[in-house]
C-alpha atoms as a PDB file:
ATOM      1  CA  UNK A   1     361.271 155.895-127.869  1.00  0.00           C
ATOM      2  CA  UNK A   2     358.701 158.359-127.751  1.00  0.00           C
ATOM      3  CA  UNK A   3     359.460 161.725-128.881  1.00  0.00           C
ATOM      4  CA  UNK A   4     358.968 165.103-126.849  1.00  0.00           C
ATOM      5  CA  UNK A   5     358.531 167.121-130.255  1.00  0.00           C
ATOM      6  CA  UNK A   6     354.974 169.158-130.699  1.00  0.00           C
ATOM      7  CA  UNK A   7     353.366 169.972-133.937  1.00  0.00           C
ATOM      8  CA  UNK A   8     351.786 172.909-134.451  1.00  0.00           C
ATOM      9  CA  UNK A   9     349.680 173.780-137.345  1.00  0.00           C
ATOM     10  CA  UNK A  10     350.585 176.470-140.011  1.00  0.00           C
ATOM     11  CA  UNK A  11     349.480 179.978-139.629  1.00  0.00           C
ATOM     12  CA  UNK A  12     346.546 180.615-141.251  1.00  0.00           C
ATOM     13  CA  UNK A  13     346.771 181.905-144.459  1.00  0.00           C
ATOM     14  CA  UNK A  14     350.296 180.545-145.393  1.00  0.00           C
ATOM     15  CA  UNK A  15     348.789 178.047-147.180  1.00  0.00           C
ATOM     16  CA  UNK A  16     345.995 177.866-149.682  1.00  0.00           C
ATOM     17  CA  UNK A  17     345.004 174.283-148.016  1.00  0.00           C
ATOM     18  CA  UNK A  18     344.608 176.036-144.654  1.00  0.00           C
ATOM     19  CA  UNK A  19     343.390 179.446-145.255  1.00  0.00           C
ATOM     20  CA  UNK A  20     342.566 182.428-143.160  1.00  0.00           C
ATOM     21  CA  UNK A  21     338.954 183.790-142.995  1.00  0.00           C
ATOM     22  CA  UNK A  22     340.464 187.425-142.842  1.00  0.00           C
ATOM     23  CA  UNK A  23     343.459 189.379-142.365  1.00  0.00           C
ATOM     24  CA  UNK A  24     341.902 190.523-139.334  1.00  0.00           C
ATOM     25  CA  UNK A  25     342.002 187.033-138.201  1.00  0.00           C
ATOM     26  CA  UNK A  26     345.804 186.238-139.149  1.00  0.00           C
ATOM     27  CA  UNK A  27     346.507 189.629-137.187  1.00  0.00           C
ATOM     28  CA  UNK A  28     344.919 188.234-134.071  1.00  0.00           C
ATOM     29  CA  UNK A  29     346.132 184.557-134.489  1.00  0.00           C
ATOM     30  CA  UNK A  30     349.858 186.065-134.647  1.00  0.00           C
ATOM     31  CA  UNK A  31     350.481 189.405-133.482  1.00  0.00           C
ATOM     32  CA  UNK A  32     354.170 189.063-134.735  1.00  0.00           C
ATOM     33  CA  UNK A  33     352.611 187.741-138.434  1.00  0.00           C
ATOM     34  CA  UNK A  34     354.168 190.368-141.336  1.00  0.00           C
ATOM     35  CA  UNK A  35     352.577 191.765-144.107  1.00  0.00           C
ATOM     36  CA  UNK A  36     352.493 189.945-147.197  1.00  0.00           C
ATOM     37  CA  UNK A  37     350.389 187.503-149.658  1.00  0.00           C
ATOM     38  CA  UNK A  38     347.802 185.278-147.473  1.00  0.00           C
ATOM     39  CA  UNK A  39     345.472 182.873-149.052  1.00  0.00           C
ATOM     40  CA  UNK A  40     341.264 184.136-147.686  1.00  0.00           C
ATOM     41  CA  UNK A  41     338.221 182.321-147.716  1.00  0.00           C
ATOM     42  CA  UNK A  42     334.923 182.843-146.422  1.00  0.00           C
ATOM     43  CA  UNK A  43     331.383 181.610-147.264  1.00  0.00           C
ATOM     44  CA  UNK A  44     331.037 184.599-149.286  1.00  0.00           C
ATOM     45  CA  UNK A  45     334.336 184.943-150.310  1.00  0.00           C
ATOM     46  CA  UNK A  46     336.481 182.037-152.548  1.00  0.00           C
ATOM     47  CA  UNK A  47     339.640 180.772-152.488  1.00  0.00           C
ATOM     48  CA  UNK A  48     342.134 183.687-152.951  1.00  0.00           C
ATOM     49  CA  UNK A  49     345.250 184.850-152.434  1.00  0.00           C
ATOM     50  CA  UNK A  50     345.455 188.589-150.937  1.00  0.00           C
ATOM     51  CA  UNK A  51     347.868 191.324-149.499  1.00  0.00           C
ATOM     52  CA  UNK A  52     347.613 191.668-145.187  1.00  0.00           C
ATOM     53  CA  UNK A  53     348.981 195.019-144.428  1.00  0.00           C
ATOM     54  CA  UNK A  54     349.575 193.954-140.760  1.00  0.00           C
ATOM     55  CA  UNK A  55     351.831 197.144-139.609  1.00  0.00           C
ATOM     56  CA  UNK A  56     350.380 197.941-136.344  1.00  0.00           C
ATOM     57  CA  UNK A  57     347.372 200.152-136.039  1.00  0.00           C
ATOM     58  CA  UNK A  58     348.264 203.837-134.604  1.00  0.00           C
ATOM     59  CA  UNK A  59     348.706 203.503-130.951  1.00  0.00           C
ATOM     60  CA  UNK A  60     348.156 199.896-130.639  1.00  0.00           C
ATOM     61  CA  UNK A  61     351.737 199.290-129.545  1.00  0.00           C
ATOM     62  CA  UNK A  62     354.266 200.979-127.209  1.00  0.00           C
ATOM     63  CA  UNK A  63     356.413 201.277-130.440  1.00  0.00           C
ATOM     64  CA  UNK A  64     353.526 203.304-132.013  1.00  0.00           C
ATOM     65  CA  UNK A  65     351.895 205.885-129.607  1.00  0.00           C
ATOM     66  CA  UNK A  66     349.337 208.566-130.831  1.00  0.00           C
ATOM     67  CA  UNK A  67     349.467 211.894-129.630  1.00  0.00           C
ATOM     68  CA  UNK A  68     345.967 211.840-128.291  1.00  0.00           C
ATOM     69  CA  UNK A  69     342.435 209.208-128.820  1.00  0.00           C
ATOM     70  CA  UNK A  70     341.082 212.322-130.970  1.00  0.00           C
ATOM     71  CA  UNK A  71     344.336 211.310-133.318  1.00  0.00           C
ATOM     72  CA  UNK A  72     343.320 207.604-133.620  1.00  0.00           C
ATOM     73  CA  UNK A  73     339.659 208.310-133.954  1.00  0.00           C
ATOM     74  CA  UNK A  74     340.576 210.761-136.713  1.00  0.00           C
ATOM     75  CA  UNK A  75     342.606 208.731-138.711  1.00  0.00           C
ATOM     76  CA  UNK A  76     340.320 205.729-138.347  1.00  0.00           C
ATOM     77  CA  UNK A  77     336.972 206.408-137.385  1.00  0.00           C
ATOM     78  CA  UNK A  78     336.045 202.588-136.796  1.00  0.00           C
ATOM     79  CA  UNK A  79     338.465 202.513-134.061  1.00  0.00           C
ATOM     80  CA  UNK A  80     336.694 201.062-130.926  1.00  0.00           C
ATOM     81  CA  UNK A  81     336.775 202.298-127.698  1.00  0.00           C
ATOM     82  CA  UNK A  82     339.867 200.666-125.344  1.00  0.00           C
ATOM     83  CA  UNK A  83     343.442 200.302-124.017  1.00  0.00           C
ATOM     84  CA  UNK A  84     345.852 202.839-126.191  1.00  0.00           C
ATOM     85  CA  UNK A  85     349.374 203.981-126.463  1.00  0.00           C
ATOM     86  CA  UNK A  86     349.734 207.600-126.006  1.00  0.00           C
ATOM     87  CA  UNK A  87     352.998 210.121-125.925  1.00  0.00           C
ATOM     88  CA  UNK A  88     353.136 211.635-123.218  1.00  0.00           C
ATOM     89  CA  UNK A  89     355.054 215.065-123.045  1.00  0.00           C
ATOM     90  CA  UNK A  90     358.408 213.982-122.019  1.00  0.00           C
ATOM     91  CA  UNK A  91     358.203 211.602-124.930  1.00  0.00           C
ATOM     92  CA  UNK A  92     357.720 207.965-123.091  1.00  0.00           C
ATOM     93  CA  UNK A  93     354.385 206.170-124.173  1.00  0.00           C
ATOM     94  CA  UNK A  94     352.339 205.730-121.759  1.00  0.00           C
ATOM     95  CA  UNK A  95     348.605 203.110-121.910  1.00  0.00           C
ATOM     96  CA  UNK A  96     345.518 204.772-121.391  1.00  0.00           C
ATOM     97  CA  UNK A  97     341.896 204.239-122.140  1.00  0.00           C
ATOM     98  CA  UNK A  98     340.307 205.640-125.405  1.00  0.00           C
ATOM     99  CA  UNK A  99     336.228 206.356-125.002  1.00  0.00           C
ATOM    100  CA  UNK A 100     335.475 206.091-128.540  1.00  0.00           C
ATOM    101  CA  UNK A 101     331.585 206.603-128.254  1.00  0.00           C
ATOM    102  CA  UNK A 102     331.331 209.434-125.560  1.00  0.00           C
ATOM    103  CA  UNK A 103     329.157 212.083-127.272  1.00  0.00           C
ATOM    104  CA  UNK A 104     330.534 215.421-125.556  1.00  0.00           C
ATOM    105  CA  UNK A 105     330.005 219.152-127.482  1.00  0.00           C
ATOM    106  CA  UNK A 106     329.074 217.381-130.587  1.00  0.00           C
ATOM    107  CA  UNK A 107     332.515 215.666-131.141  1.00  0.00           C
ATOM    108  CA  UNK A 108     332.171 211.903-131.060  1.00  0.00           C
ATOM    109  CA  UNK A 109     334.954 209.989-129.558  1.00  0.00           C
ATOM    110  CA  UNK A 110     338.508 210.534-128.492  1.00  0.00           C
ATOM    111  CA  UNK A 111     338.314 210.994-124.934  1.00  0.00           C
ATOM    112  CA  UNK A 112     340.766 209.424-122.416  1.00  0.00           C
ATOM    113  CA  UNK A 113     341.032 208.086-118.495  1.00  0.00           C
ATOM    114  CA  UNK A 114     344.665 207.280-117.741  1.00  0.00           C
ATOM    115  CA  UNK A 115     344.966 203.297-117.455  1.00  0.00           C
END
């Protein structure tokens, strides 16, 4: 009899025979991945075994709002523009859309349209 059973392949980085090519990678292979010990390997980089902090980025999930785009820009100025969680004055989060390249009186970044 043929069995209805599916086999799925580690997650990257568990193991040092399939590795991960960044922790950025693992994050967006398995949004529900934890931090800990992965094994990386690029062309560049060999064979090793590294720590993935994979706590979520301010205001990348509801559980995690910012106060304001300006916040997340501040506290990671790489951040690129798109879809953030905000909190709003009453407290809920609410999703909006961070410009993060907007030039506008000499302050780069950190403006918002409501999603």
């Amino acid at each position: 009899p043929l069995l209805n059973e599916t086999f799925s392949q580690p997650l990257a980085g568990k193991t040092p025979t399939n590795p991960a090519t960044s922790c950025r990678d693992i994050e967006m292979e398995s949004p529900s991945a934890q931090s800990g010990y992965y094994w990386i390997q690029t062309s560049e980089i060999p064979l090793v075994q590294a720590y993935c902090n994979l706590e979520p980025s301010l205001g990348t999930v509801e559980a995690n709002p910012a106060c304001s785009c300006k916040e997340i820009r501040e506290r990671n100025p790489s951040s690129p523009s798109g879809y953030y969680w905000l909190r709003a004055s009453n407290g809920s989060s609410i999703r909006v859309y961070c410009d993060m390249t907007r030039t506008c009186g000499g302050i780069t970044g950190g403006w918002m349209q409501v999603a």
